[in-house]
N, C-alpha and C. Protein backbone atom coordinates (compact mmCIF):
# COMPACT_ATOMS: atom_id res chain seq x y z
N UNK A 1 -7.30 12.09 3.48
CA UNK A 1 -7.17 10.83 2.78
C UNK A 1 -6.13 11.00 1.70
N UNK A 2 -5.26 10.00 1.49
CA UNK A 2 -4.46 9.71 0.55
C UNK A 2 -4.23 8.96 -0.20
N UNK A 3 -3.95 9.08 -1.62
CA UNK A 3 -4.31 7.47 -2.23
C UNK A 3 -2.51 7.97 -3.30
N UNK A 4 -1.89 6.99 -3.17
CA UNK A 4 -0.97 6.82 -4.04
C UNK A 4 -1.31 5.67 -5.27
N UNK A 5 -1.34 6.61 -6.56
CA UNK A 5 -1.68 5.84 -7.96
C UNK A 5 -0.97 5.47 -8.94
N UNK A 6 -0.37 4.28 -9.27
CA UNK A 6 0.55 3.73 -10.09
C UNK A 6 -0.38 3.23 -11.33
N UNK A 7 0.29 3.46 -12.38
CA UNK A 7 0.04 2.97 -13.56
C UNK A 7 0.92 1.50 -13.89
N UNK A 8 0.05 0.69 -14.07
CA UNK A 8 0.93 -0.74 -13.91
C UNK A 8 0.27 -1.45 -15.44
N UNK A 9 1.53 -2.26 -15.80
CA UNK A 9 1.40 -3.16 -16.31
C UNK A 9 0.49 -4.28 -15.73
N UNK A 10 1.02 -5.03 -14.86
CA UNK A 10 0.62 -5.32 -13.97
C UNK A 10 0.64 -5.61 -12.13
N UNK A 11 0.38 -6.04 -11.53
CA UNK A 11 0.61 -6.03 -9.79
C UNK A 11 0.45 -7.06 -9.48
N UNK A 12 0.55 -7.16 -7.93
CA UNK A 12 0.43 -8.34 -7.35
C UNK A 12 0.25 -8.06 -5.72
N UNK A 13 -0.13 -8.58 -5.11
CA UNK A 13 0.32 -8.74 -3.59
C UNK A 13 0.24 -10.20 -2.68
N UNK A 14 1.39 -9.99 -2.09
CA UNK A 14 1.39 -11.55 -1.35
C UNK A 14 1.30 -11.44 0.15
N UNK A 15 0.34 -12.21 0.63
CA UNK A 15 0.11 -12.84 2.54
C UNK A 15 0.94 -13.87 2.79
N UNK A 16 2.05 -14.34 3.45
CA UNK A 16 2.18 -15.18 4.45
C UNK A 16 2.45 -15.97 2.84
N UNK A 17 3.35 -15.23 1.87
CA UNK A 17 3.50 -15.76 0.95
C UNK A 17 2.64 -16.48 -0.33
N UNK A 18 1.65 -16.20 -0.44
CA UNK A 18 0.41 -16.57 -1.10
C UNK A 18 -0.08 -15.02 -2.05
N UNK A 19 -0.51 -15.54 -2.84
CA UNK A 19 -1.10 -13.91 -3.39
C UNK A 19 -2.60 -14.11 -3.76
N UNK A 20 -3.04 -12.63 -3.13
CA UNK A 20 -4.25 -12.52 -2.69
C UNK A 20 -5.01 -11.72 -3.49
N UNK A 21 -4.23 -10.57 -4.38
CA UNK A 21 -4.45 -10.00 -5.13
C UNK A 21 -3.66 -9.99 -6.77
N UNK A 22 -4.39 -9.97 -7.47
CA UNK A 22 -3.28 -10.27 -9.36
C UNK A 22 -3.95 -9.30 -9.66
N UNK A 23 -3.41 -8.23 -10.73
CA UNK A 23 -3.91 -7.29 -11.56
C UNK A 23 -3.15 -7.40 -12.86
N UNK A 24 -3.48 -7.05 -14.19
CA UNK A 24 -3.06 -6.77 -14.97
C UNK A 24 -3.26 -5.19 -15.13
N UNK A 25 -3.29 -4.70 -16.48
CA UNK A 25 -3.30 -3.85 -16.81
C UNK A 25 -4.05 -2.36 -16.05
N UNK A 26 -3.65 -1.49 -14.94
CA UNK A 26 -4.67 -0.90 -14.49
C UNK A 26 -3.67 0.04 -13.28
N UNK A 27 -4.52 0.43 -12.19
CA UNK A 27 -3.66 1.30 -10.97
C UNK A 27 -3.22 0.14 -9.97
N UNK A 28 -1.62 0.30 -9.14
CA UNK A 28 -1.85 -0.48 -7.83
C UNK A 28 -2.20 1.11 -7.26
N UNK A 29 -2.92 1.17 -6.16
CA UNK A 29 -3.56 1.90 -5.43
C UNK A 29 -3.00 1.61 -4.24
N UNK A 30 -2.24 2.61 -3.19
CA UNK A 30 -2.04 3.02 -1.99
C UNK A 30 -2.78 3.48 -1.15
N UNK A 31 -3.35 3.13 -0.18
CA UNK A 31 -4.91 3.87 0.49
C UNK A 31 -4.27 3.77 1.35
N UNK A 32 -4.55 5.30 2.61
CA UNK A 32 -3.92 5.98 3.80
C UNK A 32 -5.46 6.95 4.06
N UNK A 33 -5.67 6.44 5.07
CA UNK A 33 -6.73 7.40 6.15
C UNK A 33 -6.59 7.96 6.88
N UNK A 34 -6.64 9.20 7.19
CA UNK A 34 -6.78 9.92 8.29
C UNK A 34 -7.32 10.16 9.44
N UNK A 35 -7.05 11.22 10.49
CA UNK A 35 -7.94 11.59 11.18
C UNK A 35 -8.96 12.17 10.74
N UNK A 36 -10.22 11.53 11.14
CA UNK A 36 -10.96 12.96 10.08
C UNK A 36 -11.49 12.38 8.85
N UNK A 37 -11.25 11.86 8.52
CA UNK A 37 -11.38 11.55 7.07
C UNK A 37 -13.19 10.83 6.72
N UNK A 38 -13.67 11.10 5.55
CA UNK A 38 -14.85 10.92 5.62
C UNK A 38 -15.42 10.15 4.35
N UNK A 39 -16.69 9.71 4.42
CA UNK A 39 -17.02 8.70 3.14
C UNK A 39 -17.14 9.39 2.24
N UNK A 40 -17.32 10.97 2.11
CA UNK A 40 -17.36 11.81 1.33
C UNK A 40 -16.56 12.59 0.50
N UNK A 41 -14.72 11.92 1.39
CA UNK A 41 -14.06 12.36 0.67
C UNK A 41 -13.56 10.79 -0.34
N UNK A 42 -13.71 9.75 0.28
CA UNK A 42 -13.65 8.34 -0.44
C UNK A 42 -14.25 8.77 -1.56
N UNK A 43 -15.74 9.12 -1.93
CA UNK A 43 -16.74 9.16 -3.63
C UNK A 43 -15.78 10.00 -3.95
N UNK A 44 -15.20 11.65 -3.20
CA UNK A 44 -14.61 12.18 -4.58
C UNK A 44 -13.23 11.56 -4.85
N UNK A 45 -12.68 10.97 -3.91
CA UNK A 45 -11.34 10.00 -4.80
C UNK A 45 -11.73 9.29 -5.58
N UNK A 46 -12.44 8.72 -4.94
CA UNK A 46 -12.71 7.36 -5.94
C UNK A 46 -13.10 7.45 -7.60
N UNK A 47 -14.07 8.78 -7.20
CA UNK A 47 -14.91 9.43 -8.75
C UNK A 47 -13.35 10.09 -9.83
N UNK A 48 -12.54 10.71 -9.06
CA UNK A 48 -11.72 11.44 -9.59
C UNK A 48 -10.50 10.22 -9.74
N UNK A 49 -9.91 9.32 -9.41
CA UNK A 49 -9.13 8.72 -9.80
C UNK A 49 -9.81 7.60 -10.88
N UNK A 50 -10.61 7.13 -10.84
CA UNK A 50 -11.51 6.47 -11.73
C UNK A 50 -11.56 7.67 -12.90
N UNK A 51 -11.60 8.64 -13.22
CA UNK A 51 -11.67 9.14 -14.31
C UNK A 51 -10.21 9.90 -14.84
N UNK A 52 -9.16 10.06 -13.90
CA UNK A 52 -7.98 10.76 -14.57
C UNK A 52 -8.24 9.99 -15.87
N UNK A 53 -6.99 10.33 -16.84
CA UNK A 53 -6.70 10.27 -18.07
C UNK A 53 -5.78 10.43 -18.33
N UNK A 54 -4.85 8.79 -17.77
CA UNK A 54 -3.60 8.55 -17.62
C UNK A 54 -3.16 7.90 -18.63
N UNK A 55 -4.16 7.35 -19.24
CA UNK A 55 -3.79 5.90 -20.21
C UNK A 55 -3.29 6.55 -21.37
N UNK A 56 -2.84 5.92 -22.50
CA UNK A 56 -2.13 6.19 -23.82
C UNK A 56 -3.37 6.11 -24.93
N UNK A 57 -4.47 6.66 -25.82
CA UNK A 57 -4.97 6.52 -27.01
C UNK A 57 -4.20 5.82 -27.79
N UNK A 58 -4.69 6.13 -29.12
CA UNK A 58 -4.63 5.52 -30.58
C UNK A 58 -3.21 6.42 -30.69
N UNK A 59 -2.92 7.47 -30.11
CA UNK A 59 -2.03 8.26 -30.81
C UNK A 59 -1.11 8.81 -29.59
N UNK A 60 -0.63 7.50 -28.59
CA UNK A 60 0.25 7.24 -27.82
C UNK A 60 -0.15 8.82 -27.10
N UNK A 61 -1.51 9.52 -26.97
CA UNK A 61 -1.28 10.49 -26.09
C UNK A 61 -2.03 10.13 -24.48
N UNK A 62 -2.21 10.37 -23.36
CA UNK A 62 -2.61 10.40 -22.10
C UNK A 62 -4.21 10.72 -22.12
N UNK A 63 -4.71 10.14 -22.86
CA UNK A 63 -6.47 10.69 -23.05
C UNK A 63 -7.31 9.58 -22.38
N UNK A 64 -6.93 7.96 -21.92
CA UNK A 64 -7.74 7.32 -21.88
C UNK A 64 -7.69 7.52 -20.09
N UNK A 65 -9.07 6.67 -19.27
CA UNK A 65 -9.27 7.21 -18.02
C UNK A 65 -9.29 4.78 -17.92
N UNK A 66 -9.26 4.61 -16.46
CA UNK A 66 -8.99 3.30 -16.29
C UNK A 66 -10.40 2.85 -16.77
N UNK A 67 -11.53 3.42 -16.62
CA UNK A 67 -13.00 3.03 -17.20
C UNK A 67 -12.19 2.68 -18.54
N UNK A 68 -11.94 3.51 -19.42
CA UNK A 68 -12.13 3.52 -21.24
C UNK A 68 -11.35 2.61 -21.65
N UNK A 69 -10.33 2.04 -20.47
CA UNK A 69 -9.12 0.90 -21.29
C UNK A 69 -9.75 -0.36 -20.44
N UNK A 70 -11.11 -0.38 -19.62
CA UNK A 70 -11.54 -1.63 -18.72
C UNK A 70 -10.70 -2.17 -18.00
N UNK A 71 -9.48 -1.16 -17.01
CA UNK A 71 -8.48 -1.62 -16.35
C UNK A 71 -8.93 -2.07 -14.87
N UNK A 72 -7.96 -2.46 -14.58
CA UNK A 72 -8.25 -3.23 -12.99
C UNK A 72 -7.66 -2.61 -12.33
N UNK A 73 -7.79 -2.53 -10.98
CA UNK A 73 -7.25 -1.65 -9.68
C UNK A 73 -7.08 -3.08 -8.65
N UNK A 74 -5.50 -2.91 -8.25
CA UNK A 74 -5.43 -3.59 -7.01
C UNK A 74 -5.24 -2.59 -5.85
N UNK A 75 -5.85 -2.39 -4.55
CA UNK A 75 -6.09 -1.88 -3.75
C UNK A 75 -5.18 -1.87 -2.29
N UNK A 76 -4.52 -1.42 -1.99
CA UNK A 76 -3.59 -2.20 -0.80
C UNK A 76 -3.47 -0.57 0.33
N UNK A 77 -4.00 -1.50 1.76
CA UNK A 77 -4.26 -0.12 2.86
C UNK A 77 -2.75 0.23 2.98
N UNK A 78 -2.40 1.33 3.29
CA UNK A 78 -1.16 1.58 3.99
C UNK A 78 -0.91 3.17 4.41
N UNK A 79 -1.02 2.80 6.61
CA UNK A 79 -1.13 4.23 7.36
C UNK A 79 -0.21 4.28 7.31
N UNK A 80 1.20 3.94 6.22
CA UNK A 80 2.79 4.96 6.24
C UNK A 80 2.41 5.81 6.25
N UNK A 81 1.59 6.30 4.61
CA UNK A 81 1.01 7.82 4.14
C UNK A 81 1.25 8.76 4.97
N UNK A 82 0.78 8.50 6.14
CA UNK A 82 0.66 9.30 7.44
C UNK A 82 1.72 9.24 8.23
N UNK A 83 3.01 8.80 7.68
CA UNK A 83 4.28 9.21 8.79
C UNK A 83 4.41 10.32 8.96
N UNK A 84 4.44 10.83 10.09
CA UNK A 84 5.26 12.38 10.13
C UNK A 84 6.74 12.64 10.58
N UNK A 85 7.44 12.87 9.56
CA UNK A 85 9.39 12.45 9.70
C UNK A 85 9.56 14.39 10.11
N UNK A 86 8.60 15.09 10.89
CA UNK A 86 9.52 16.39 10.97
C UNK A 86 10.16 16.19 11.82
N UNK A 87 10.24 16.02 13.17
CA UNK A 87 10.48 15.80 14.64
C UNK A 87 11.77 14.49 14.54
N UNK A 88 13.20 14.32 14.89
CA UNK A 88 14.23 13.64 14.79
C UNK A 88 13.72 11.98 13.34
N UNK A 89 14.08 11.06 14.26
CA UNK A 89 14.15 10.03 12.89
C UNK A 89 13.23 9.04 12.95
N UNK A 90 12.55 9.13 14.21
CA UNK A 90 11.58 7.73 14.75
C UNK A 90 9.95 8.43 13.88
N UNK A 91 8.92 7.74 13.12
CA UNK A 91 8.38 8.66 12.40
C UNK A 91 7.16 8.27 13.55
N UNK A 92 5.81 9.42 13.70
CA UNK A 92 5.13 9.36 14.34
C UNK A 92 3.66 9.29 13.27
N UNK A 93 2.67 8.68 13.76
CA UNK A 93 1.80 8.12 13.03
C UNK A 93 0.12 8.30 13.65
N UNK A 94 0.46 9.99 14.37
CA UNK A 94 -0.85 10.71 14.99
C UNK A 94 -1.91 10.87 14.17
N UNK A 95 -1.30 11.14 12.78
CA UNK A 95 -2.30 12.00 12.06
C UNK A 95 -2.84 10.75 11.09
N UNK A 96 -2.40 9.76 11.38
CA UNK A 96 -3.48 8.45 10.36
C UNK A 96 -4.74 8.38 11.35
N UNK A 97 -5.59 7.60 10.70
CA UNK A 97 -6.66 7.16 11.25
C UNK A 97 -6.75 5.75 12.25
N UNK A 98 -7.58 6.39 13.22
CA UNK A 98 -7.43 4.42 13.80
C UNK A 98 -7.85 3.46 13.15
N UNK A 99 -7.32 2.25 13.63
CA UNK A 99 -6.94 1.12 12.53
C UNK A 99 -9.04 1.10 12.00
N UNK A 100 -9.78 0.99 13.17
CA UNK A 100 -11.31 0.65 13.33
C UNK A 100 -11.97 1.53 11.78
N UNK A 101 -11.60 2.87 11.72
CA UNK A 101 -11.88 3.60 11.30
C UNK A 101 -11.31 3.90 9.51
N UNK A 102 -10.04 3.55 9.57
CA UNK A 102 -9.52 3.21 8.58
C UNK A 102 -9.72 2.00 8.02
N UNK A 103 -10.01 0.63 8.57
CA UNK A 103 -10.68 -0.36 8.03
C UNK A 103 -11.76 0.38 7.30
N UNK A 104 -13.00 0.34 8.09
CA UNK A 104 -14.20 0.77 7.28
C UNK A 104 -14.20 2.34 6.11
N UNK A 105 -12.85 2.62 6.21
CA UNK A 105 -13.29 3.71 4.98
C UNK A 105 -12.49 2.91 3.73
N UNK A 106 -11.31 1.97 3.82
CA UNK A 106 -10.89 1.33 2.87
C UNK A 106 -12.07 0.42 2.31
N UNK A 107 -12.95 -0.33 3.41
CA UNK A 107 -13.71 -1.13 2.44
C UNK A 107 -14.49 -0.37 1.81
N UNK A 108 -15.38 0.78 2.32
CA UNK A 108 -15.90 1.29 1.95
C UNK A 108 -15.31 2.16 0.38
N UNK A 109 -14.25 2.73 0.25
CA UNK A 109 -13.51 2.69 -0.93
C UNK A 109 -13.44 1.74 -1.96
N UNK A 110 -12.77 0.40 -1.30
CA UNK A 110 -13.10 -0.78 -2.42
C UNK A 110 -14.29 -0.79 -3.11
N UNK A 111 -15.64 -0.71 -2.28
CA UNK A 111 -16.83 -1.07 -2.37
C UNK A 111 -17.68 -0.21 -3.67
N UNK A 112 -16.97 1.17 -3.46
CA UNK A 112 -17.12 2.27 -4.32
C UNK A 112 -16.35 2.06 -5.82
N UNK A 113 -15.05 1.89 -5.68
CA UNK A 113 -14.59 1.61 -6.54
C UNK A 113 -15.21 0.38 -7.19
N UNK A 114 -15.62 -0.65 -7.10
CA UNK A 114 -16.13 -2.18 -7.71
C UNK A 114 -17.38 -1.75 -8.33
N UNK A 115 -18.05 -0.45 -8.15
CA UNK A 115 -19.10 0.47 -8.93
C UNK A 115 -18.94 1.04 -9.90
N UNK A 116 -17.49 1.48 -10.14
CA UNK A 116 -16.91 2.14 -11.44
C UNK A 116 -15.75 1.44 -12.34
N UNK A 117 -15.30 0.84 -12.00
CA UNK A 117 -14.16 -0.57 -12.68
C UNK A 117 -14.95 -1.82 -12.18
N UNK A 118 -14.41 -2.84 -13.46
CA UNK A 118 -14.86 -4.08 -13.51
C UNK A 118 -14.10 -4.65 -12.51
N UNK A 119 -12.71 -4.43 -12.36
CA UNK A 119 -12.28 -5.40 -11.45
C UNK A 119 -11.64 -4.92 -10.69
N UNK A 120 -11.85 -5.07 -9.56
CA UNK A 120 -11.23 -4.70 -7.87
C UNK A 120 -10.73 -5.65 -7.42
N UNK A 121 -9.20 -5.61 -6.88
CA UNK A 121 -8.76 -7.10 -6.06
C UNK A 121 -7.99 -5.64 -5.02
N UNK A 122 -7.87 -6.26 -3.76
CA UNK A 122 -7.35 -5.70 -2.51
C UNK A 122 -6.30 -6.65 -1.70
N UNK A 123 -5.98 -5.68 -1.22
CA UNK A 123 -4.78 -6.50 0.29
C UNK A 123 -5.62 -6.79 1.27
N UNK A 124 -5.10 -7.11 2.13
CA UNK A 124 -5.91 -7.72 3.83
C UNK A 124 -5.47 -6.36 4.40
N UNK A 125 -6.19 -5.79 5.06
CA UNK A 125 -6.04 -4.95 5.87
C UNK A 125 -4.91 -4.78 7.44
N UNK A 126 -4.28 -4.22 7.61
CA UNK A 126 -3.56 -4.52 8.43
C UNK A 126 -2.34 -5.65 8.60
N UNK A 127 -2.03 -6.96 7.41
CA UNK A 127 -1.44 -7.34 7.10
C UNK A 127 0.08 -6.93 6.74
N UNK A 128 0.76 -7.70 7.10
CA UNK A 128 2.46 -7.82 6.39
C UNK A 128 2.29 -8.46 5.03
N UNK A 129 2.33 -7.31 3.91
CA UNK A 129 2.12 -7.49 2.29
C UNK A 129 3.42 -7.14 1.76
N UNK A 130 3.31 -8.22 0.85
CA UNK A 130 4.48 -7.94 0.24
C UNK A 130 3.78 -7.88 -1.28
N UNK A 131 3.90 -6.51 -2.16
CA UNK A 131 3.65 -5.91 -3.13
C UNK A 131 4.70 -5.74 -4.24
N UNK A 132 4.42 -6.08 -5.42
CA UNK A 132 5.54 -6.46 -6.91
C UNK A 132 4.55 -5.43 -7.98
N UNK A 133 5.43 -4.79 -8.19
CA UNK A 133 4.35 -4.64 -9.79
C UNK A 133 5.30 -4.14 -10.59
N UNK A 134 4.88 -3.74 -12.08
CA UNK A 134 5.79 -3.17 -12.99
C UNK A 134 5.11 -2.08 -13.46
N UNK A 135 5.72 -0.82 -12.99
CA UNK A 135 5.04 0.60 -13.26
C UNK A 135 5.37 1.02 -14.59
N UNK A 136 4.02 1.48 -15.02
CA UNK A 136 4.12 1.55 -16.88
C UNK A 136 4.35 3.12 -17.11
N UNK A 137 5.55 3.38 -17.49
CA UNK A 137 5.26 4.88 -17.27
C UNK A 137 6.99 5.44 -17.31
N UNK A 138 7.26 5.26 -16.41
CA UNK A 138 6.32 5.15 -14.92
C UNK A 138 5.32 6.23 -14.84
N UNK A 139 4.34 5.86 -14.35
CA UNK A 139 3.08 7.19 -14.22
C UNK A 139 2.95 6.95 -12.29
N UNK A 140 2.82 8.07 -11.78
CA UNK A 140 2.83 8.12 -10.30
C UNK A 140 1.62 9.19 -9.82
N UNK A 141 0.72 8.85 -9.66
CA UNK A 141 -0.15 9.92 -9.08
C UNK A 141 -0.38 10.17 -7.53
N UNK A 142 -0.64 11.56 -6.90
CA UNK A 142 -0.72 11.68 -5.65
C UNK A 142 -1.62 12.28 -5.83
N UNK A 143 -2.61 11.28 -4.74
CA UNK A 143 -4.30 12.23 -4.75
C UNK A 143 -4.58 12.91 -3.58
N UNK A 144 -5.09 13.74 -2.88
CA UNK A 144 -5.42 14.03 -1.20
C UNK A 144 -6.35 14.47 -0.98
N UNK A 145 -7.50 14.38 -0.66
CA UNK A 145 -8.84 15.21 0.07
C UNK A 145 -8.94 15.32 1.23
C-alpha cells in the first residue's frame, strides 16, 4: 500500500467537472493498493499518517500532527502508484490491486480515517478526477506498508 501525503492549504477534486471533494487546511492524500495488500496495513497508515507531525506550532516548528490543527484530509484512489516504468516506456500495472479489491480497501481507509479526523471528503473511485490544490510547504510525504 501506498499513500502519497501533501500538506495543503487547501484541495479540491472535480467529476465530469463538478467538485466532489473541498478541503481546506489539511493532507490531499494519494491512495494506491496493491497486490496483497491488507486492512491491516490500511490501520497502520492510517494511525501513522494521522499522527505525523507535519504541521507548524507556536514557534513555526513541525510539531503539530493533522488531529492537533483539526485538519481535513481529501482522499483520492490512484493505481498509478503502481506503475512499473523498468521494462521500455509503456508502464505496466501488475503489481496494483484489482480494481474489486482496491475499491474496498480505499473505503475501508476512508472509513478509518473519518475515526481519527473530523473531516474526510474523497474522489469517486475509478473516476477521471481532475485534482487542484496548493501545497503548503511544500511538505510531500511517502508512506508504504
Amino acid at each position: 500500500m501506498k499513500l502519497v501525503i501533501q500538506r495543503v492549504s487547501e484541495a479540491k477534486v472535480k467529476v465530469d467537472n463538478e467538485i466532489i471533494g473541498k478541503i481546506g487546511q489539511g493532507f490531499l492524500v494519494l491512495f494506491g493498493a496493491g497486490q496483497g495488500d491488507t486492512k491491516e496495513q490500511v490501520d497502520f497508515l492510517a494511525e501513522k499518517m494521522c499522527n505525523l507531525r507535519v504541521f507548524c506550532d507556536e514557534n513555526n516548528k513541525m510539531n503539530l500532527s493533522i488531529k492537533d490543527i483539526d485538519g481535513e484530509l481529501l482522499v483520492v484512489s490512484q493505481f498509478t502508484l503502481y506503475a512499473d516504468c523498468k521494462k521500455g516506456n509503456r508502464l505496466s500495472f501488475v503489481n496494483a490491486a484489482p480494481p474489486e479489491q482496491a475499491n474496498e480497501l480505499y473505503e475501508y481507509f476512508i472509513n478509518k480515517c473519518k475515526k481519527l479526523v473530523k473531516s474526510v471528503k474523497k474522489g469517486i473511485f475509478g473516476a477521471d478526477m481532475k485534482v487542484s490544490l496548493l501545497n503548503d510547504g511544500p511538505v510531500t510525504i511517502i508512506l508504504e506498508k
